[in-house]
Protein backbone atom coordinates (compact mmCIF):
# COMPACT_ATOMS: atom_id res chain seq x y z
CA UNK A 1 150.77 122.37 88.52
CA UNK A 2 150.80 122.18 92.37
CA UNK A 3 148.12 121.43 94.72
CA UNK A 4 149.16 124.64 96.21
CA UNK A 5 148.70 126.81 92.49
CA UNK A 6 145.65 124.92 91.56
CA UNK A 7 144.16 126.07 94.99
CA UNK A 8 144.43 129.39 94.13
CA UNK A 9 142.92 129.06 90.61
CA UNK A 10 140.08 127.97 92.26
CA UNK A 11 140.06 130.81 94.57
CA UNK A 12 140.87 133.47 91.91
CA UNK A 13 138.02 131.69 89.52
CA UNK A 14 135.44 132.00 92.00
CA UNK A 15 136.00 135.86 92.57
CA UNK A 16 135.80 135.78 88.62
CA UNK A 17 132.06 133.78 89.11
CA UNK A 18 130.93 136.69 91.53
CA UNK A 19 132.21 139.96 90.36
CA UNK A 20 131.45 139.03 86.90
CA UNK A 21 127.67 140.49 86.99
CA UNK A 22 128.92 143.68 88.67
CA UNK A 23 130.60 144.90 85.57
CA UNK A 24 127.91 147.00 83.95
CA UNK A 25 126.26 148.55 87.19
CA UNK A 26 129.19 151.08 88.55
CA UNK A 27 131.29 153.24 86.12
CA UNK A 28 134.75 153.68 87.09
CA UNK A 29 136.63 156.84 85.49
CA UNK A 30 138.60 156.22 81.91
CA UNK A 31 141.69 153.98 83.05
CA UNK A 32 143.77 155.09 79.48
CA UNK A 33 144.88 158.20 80.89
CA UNK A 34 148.78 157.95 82.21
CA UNK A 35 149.07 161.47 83.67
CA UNK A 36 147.39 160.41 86.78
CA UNK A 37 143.59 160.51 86.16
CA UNK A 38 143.20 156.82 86.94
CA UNK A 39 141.36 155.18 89.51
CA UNK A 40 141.64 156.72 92.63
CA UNK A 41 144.59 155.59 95.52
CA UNK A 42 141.56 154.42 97.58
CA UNK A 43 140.14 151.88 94.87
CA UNK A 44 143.43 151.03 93.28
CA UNK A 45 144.23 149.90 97.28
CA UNK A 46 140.72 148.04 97.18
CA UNK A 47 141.73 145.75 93.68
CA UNK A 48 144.97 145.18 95.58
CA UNK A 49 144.06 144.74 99.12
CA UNK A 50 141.18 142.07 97.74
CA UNK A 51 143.92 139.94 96.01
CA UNK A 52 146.00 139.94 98.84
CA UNK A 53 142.82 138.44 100.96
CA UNK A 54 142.44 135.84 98.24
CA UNK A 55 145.60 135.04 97.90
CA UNK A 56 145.75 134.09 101.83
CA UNK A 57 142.99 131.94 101.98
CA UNK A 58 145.23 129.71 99.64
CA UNK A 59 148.75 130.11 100.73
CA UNK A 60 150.32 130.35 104.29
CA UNK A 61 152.61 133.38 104.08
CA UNK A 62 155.46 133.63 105.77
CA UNK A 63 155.24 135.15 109.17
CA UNK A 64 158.90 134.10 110.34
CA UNK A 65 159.30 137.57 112.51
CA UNK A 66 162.90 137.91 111.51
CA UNK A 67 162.01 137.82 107.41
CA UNK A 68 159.12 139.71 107.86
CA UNK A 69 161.20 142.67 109.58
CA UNK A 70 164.18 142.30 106.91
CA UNK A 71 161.66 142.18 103.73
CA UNK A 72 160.24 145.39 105.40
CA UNK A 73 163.11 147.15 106.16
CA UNK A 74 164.58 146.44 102.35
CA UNK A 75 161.30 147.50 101.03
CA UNK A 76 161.09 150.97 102.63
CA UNK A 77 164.55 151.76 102.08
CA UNK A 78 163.55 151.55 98.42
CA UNK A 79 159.86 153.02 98.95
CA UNK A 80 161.56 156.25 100.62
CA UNK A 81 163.93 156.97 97.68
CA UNK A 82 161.23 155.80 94.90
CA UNK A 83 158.59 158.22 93.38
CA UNK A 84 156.03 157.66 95.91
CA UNK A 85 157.44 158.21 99.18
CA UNK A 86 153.57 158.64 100.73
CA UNK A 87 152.13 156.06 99.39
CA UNK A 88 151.48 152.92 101.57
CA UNK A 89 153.11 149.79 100.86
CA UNK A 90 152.86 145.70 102.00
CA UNK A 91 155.55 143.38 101.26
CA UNK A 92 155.59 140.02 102.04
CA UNK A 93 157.29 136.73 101.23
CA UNK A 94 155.27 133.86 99.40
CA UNK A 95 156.98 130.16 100.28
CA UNK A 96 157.33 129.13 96.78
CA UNK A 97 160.63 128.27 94.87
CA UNK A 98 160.24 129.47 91.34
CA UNK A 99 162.43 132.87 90.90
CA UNK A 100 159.28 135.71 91.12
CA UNK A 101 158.50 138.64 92.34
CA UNK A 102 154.90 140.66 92.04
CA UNK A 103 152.98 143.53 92.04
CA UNK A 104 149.09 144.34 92.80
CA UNK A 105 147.95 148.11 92.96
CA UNK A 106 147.63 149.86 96.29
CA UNK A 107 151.25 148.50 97.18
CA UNK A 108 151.40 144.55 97.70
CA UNK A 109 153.86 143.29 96.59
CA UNK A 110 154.78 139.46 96.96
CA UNK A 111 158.05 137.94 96.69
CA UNK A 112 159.03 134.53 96.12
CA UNK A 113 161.38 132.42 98.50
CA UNK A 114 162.65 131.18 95.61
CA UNK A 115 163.51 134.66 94.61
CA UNK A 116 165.52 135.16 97.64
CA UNK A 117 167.55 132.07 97.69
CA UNK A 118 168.47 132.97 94.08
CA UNK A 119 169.51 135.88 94.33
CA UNK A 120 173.65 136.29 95.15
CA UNK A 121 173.80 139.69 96.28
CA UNK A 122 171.02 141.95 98.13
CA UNK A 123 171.94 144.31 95.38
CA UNK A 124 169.93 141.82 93.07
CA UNK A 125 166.95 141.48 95.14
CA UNK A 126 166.74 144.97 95.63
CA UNK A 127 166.73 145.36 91.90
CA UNK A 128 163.96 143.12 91.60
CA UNK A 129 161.85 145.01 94.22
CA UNK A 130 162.45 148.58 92.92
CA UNK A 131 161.46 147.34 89.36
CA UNK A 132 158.07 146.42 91.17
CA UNK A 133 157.61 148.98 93.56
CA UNK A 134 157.76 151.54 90.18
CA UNK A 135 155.01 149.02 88.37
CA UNK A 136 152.88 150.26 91.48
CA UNK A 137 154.11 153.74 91.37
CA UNK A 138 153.23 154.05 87.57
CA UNK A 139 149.78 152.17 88.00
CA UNK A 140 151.03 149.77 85.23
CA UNK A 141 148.64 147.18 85.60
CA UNK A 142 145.31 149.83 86.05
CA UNK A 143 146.79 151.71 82.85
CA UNK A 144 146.51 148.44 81.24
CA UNK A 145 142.54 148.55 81.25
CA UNK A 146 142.62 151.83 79.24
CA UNK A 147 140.24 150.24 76.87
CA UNK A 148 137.98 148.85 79.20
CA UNK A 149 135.27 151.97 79.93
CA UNK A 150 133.15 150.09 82.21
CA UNK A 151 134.46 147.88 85.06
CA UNK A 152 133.83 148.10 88.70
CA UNK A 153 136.20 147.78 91.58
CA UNK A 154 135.60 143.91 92.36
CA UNK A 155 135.43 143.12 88.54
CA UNK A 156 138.94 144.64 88.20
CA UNK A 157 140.03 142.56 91.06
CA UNK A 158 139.35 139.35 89.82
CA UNK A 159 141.56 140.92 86.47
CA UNK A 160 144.11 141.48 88.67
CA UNK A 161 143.99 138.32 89.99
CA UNK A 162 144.06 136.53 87.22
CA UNK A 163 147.23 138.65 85.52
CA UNK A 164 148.78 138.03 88.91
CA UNK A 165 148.73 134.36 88.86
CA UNK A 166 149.53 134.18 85.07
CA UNK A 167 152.88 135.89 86.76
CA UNK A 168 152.80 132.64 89.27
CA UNK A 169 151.19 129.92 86.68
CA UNK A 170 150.36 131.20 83.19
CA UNK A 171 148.12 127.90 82.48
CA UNK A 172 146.05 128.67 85.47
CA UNK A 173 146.35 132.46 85.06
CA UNK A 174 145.03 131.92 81.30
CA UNK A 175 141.97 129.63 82.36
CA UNK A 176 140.88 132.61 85.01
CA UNK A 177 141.46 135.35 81.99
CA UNK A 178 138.95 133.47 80.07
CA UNK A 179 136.35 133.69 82.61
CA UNK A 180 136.77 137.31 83.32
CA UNK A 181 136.73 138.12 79.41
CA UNK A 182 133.72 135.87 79.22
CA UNK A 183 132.42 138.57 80.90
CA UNK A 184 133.03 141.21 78.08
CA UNK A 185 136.23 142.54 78.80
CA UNK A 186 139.83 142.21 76.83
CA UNK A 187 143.07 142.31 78.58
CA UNK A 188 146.43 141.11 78.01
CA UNK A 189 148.36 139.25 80.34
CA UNK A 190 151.30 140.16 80.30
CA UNK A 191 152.99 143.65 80.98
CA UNK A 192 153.91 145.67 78.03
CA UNK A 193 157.35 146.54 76.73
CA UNK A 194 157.17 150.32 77.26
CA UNK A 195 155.70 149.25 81.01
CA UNK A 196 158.73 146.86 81.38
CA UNK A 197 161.12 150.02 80.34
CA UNK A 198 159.26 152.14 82.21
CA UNK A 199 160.06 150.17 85.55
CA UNK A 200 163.62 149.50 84.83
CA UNK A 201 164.23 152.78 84.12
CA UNK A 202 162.81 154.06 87.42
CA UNK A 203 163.13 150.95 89.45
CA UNK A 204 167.23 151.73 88.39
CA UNK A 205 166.78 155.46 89.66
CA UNK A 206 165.45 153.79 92.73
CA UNK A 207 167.89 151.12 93.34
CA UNK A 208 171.07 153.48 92.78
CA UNK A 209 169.16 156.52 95.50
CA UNK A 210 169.25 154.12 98.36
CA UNK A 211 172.43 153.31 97.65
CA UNK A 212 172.50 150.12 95.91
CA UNK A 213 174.25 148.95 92.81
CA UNK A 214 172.45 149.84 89.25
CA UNK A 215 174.56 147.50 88.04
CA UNK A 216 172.73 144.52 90.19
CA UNK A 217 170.20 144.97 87.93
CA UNK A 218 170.92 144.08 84.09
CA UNK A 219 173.43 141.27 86.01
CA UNK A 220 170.31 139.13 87.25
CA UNK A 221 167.77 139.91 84.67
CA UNK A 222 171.33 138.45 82.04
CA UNK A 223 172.14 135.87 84.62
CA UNK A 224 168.05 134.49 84.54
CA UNK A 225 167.98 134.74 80.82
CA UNK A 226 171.50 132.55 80.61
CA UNK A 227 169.50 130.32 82.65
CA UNK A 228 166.32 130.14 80.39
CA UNK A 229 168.08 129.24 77.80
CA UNK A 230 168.72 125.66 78.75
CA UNK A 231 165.20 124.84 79.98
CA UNK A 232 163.37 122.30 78.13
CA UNK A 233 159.38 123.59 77.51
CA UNK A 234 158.21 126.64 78.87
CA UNK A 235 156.76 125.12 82.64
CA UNK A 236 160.49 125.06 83.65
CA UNK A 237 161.69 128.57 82.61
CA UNK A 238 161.75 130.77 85.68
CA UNK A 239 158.45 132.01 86.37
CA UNK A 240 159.95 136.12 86.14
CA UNK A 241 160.97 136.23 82.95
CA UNK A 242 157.52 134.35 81.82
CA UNK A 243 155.79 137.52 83.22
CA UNK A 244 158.72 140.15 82.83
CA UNK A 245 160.11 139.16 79.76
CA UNK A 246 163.80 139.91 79.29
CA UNK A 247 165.44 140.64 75.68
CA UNK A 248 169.15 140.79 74.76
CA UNK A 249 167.91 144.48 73.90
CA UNK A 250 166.51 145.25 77.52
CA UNK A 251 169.59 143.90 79.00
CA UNK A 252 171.79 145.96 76.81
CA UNK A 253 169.61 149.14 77.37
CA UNK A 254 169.61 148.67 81.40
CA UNK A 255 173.23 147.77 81.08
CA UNK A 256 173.87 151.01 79.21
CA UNK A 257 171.97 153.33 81.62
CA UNK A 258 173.60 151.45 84.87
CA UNK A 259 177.09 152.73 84.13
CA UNK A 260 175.75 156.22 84.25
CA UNK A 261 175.44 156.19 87.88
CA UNK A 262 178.47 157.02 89.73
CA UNK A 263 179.44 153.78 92.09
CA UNK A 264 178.06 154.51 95.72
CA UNK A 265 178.95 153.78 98.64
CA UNK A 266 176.96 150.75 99.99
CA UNK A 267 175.31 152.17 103.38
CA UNK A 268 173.31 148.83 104.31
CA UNK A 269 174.24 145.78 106.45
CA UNK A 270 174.95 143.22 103.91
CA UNK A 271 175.68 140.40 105.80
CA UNK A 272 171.93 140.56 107.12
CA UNK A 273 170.82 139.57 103.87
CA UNK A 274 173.10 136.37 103.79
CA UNK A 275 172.13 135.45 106.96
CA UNK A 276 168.29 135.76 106.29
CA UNK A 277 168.10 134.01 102.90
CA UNK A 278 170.16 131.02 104.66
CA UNK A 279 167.37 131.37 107.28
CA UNK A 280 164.60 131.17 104.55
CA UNK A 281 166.56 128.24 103.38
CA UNK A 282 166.37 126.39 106.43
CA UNK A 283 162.73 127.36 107.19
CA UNK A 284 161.36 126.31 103.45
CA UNK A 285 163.07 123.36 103.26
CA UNK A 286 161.60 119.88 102.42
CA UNK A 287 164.61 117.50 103.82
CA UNK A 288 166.36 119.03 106.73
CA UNK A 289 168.79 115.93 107.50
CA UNK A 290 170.14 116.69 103.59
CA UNK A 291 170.24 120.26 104.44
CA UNK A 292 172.19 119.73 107.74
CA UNK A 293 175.17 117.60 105.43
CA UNK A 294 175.08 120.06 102.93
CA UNK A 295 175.68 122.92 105.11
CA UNK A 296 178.72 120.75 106.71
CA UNK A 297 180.49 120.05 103.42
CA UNK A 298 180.24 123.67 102.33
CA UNK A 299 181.76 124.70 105.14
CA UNK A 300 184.58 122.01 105.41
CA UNK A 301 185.20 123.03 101.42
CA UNK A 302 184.76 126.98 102.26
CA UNK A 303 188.90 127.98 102.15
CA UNK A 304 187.78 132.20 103.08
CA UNK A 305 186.37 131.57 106.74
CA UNK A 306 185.75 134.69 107.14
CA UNK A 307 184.25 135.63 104.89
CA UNK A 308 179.99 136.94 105.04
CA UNK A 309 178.61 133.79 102.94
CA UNK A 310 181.04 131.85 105.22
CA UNK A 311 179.29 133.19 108.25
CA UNK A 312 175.93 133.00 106.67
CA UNK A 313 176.36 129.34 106.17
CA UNK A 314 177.52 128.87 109.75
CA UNK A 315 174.70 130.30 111.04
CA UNK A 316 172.69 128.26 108.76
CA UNK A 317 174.29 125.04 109.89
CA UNK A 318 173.58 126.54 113.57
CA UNK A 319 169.84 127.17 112.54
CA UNK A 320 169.16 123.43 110.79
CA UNK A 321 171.37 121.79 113.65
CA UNK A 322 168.20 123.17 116.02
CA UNK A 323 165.81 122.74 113.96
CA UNK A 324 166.59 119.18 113.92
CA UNK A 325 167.28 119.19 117.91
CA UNK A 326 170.64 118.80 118.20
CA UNK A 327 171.18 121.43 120.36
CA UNK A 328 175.16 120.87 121.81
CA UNK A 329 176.06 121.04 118.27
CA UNK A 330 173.88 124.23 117.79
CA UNK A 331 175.45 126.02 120.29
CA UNK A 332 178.72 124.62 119.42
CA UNK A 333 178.12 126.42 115.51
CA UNK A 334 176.70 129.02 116.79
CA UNK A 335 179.87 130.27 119.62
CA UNK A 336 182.21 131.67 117.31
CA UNK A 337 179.72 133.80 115.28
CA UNK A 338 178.56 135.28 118.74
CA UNK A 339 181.95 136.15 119.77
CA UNK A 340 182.79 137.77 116.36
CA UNK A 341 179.66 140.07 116.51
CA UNK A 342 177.97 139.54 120.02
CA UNK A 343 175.69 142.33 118.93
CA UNK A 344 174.37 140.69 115.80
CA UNK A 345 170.46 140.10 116.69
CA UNK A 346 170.12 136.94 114.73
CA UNK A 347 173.05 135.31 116.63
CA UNK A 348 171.21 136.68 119.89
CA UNK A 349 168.02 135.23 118.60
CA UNK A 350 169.38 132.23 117.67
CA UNK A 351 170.62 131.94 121.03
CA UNK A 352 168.04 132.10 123.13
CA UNK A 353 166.30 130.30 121.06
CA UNK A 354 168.39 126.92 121.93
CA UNK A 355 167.97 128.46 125.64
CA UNK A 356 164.55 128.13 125.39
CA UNK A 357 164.91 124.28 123.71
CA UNK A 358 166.98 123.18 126.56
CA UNK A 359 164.72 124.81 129.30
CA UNK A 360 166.39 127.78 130.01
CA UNK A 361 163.95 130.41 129.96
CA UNK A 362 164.94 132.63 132.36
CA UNK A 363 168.21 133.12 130.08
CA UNK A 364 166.57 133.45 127.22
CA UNK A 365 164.23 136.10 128.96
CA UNK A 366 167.41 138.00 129.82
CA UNK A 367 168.59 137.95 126.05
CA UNK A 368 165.36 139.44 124.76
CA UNK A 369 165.89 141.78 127.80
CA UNK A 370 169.18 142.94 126.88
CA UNK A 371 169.00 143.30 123.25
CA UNK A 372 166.04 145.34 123.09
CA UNK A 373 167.40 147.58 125.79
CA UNK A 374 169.92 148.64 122.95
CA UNK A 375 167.40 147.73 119.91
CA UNK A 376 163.79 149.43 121.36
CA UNK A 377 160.77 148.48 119.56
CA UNK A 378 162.47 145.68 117.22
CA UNK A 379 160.05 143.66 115.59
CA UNK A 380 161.28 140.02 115.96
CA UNK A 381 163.03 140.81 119.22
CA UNK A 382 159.51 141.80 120.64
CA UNK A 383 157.79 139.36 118.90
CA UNK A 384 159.82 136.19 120.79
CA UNK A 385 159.99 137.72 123.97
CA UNK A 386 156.31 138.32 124.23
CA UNK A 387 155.41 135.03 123.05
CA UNK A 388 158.43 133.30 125.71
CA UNK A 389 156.43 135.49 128.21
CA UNK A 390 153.33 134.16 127.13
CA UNK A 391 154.89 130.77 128.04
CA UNK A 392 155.80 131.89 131.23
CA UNK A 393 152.39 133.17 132.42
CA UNK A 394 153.35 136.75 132.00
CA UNK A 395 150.59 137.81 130.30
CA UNK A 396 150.71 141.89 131.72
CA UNK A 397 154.27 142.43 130.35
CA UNK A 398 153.65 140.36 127.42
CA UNK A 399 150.39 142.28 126.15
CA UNK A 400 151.85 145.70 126.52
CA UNK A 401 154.71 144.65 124.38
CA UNK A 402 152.36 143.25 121.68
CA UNK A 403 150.32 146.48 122.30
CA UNK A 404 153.23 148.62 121.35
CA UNK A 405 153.96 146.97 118.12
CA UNK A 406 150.58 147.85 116.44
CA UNK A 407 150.76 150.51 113.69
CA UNK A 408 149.02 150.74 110.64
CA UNK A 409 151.22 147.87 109.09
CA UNK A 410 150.56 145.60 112.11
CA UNK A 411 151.14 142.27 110.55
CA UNK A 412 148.73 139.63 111.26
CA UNK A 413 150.61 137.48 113.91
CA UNK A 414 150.74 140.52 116.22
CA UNK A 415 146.83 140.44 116.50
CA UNK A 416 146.71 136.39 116.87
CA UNK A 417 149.04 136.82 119.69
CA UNK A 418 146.88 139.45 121.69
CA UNK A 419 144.42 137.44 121.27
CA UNK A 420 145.52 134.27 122.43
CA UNK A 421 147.48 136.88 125.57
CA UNK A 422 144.11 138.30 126.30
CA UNK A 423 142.18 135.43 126.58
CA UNK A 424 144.57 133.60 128.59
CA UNK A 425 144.46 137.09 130.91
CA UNK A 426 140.50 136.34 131.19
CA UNK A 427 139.46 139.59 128.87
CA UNK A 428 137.70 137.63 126.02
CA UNK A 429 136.18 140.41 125.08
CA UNK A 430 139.33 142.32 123.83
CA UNK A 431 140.39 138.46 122.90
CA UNK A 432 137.71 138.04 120.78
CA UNK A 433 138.34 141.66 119.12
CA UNK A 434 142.10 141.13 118.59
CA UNK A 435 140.73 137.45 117.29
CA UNK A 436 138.76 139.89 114.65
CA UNK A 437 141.97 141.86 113.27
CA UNK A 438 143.94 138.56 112.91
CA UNK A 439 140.71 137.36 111.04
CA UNK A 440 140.76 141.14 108.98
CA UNK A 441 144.40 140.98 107.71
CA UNK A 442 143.94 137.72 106.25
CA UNK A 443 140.87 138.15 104.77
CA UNK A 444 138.78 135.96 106.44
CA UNK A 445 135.95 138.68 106.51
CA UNK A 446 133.28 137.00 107.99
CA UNK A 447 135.05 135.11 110.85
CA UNK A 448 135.96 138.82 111.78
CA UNK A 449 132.74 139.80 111.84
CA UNK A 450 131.62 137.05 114.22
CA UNK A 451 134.22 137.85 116.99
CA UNK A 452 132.85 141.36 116.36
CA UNK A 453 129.58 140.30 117.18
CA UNK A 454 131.20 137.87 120.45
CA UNK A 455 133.32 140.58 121.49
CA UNK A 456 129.54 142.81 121.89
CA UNK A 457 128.34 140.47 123.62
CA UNK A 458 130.66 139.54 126.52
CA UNK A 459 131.36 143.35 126.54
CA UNK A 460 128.16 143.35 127.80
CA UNK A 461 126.99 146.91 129.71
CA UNK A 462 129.65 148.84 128.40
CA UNK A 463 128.35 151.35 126.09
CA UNK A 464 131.61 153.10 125.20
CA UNK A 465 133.30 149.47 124.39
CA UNK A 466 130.26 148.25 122.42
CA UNK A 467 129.98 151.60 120.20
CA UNK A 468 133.35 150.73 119.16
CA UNK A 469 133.05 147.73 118.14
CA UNK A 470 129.69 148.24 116.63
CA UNK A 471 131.86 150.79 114.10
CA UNK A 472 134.35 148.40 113.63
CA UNK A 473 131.99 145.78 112.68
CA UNK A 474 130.26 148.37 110.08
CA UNK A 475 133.67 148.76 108.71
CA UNK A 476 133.78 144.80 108.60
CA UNK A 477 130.71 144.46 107.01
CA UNK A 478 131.21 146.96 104.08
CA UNK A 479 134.39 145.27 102.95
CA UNK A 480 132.13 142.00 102.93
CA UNK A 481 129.25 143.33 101.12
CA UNK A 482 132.33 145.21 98.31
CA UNK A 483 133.54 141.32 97.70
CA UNK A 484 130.27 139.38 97.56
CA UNK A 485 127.38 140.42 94.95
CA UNK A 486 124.20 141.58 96.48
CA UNK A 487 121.56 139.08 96.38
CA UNK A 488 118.73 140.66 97.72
């Protein structure tokens, strides 16, 4: 077990220790009925938004602007052909290697890096994320406490918790079942088989609406069980089929339903997805000198040079090549791809990101400038230019761009960077506020609430700017006192 794993054991098994005396004192409505009585969206966001707090305070996520936007932009391309086109979703990547993929209710869903570099087509990841966008769109896991009558909110997080890293670690996950069920309740950790059809099924209606291949499907779920088969001892078997189970059966059923979908045509950029897994590859790994030579022999053995895993691993090389400051050759990998598709914004990011290396800022101001002229509002694009701009002193220009990228899926980096913007422009108050959101997203509750409580203060006579964030503390405060017992 990793350091990393047994971290969040410890994590998950202290939400257990808390929310265990909760479970007789609020009664939630009966969880067995699958027609849509369930919990309501609001709690089942509550179980899952708690989880994904917990889960942060053990594991640094990756924030890499240009994953973040693609795992985003695959995600609701399958959320707006799925079942639940209005219901809010969070996807983000986990740096881990084993081959996984999960789902909490309320619409996080976590995928492994490991996942990613696995996968050989984005038609196979994007079979992997419909399957678990429909586990949240059927409420699997909340239909699974059907027999539990009484359970409260944070008792049913620490469940989820605990199924949820049985998905990651089933040793750890089974250790934090047991103290949940020492608490009087029964539940299974696994998903069941009609749960597991159930999201093939739909995940499969899903994946072939937005245009992907059905096909993709049965292929990796066959080509993962191949795999299994040669492990020695269940720790090595990848993690997935541990908590998704795959049968010669379920293959053969998906397999069968796949064939019924007339072959699309395939709408999306697939070269993006080569070049961002080869990005994630560069960006998780552990020995980037190895990395560098094994990018260089793949592409002196590579006979198709033109070919979009060809250009993915030249851009790769080009990535690793800066990475490890070798920035002639950088450039030198990265000229050809740029003058195939000059428009590509990961060769333009790339770019000026060896600009910036070498000194060049005022170049690599003008690629940000130009590129989001024809790609407004894009989310890494934005992201490195305000931050250069930052660097620069810029701090007007650089906090209105920041400013424009909030929404109500803001992720967290956006609000560190305002803050760090606004307290270099000398307005600590809105620093210390913006400080408070980064705090928020990542569920470090109560540092929020102290740069609440700063941000008050320096505010100091304005009453309009301290009512606000006197409401926003409330707000703060109520999510503490919904994960911590009562004690008084």
């Amino acid at each position: 077990m990793t350091k990393k794993r047994c971290v969040i054991g410890l994590v998950l098994l202290s939400v257990v220790c808390v929310t265990a005396t909760y479970a007789d004192e609020i009664l939630l409505p009966d969880l067995g009925d699958s027609s849509g009585a369930l919990v309501s969206p609001q709690q089942a966001f509550r179980v899952g938004q708690s989880f994904y707090w917990q889960l942060q305070q053990s594991v640094d996520l990756i924030d890499d602007p240009e994953i973040t936007h693609y795992l985003r932009d695959l995600g609701w391309d399958l959320v707006s052909n799925s079942h639940a086109q209005a219901q809010e979703f969070t996807f983000f990547m986990v740096p881990d290697s084993s081959v996984n993929a999960f789902a909490a209710p309320g619409g996080f869903i976590g995928v492994h890096s490991g996942l990613m570099l696995t996968s050989e087509t984005e038609d196979e990841l994007a079979s992997v994320l419909a399957h678990e966008i429909s586990h949240v769109t059927q409420r699997h896991l909340l239909r699974s406490f059907e027999k539990a009558k009484q359970m409260d909110v944070p008792m049913m997080a620490a469940m989820v918790g605990a199924i949820l890293l049985g998905a990651a670690n089933p040793q750890a996950g089974q250790a934090a079942l047991m103290a949940v069920q020492a608490g009087g309740v029964q539940m299974q950790l696994n998903f069941t088989r009609s749960h597991e059809r159930e999201a093939d099924n739909l995940g499969m209606q899903t994946l072939a609406r937005a245009g992907f291949d059905p096909n993709a499907m049965p292929q990796f779920f066959e080509r993962l069980d191949k795999t299994g088969r040669f492990y020695q001892g269940k720790e090595a078997i990848p993690e997935f089929l541990l908590s998704h189970p795959v049968t010669t059966e379920r293959i053969a059923d998906a397999r069968g339903r796949a064939v019924a979908y007339p072959k699309q045509e395939q709408m999306r950029d697939q070269q993006q997805f080569y070049l961002m897994r080869e990005k994630l590859r560069v960006l998780t790994t552990t020995n980037m000198v190895a990395l560098v030579k094994q990018y260089a022999t793949s592409i002196s053995l590579d006979k198709i040079l033109d070919s979009p895993k060809a250009r993915s691993m030249r851009y790769g090389h080009a990535l690793a090549l800066l990475a490890s400051t070798r920035y002639t050759e950088a450039r030198a990998a990265l000229t050809p791809l740029l003058k195939q598709d000059p428009d590509r914004i990961s060769y333009q990011l790339a770019l000026a990101d060896i600009e910036r290396s070498v000194g060049h800022v005022k170049t690599a101001l003008k690629i940000y400038e130009d590129n989001l002229a024809l790609y407004p509002g894009h989310y890494a694009l934005t992201v490195h230019y305000a931050k250069t701009l930052m660097q620069e002193g810029d701090t007007k220009r650089s906090i209105q761009l920041l400013t424009d990228l909030i929404s109500d899926q803001t992720p967290s980096l956006v609000y560190k960077l305002l803050s760090q913007v606004t307290g270099d422009a000398g307005d600590n108050s809105r620093a210390h506020r913006w400080l408070a959101e980064y705090y928020y997203g990542s569920g470090q509750l109560k540092q929020a609430a102290d740069q609440l409580r700063l941000a008050a203060e320096v505010r100091g006579r304005d009453e309009y700017a301290r009512a606000q964030i006197s409401s926003r503390l409330r707000e703060v405060e109520y999510a503490i006192d919904e994960m911590e017992v009562d004690k008084r």
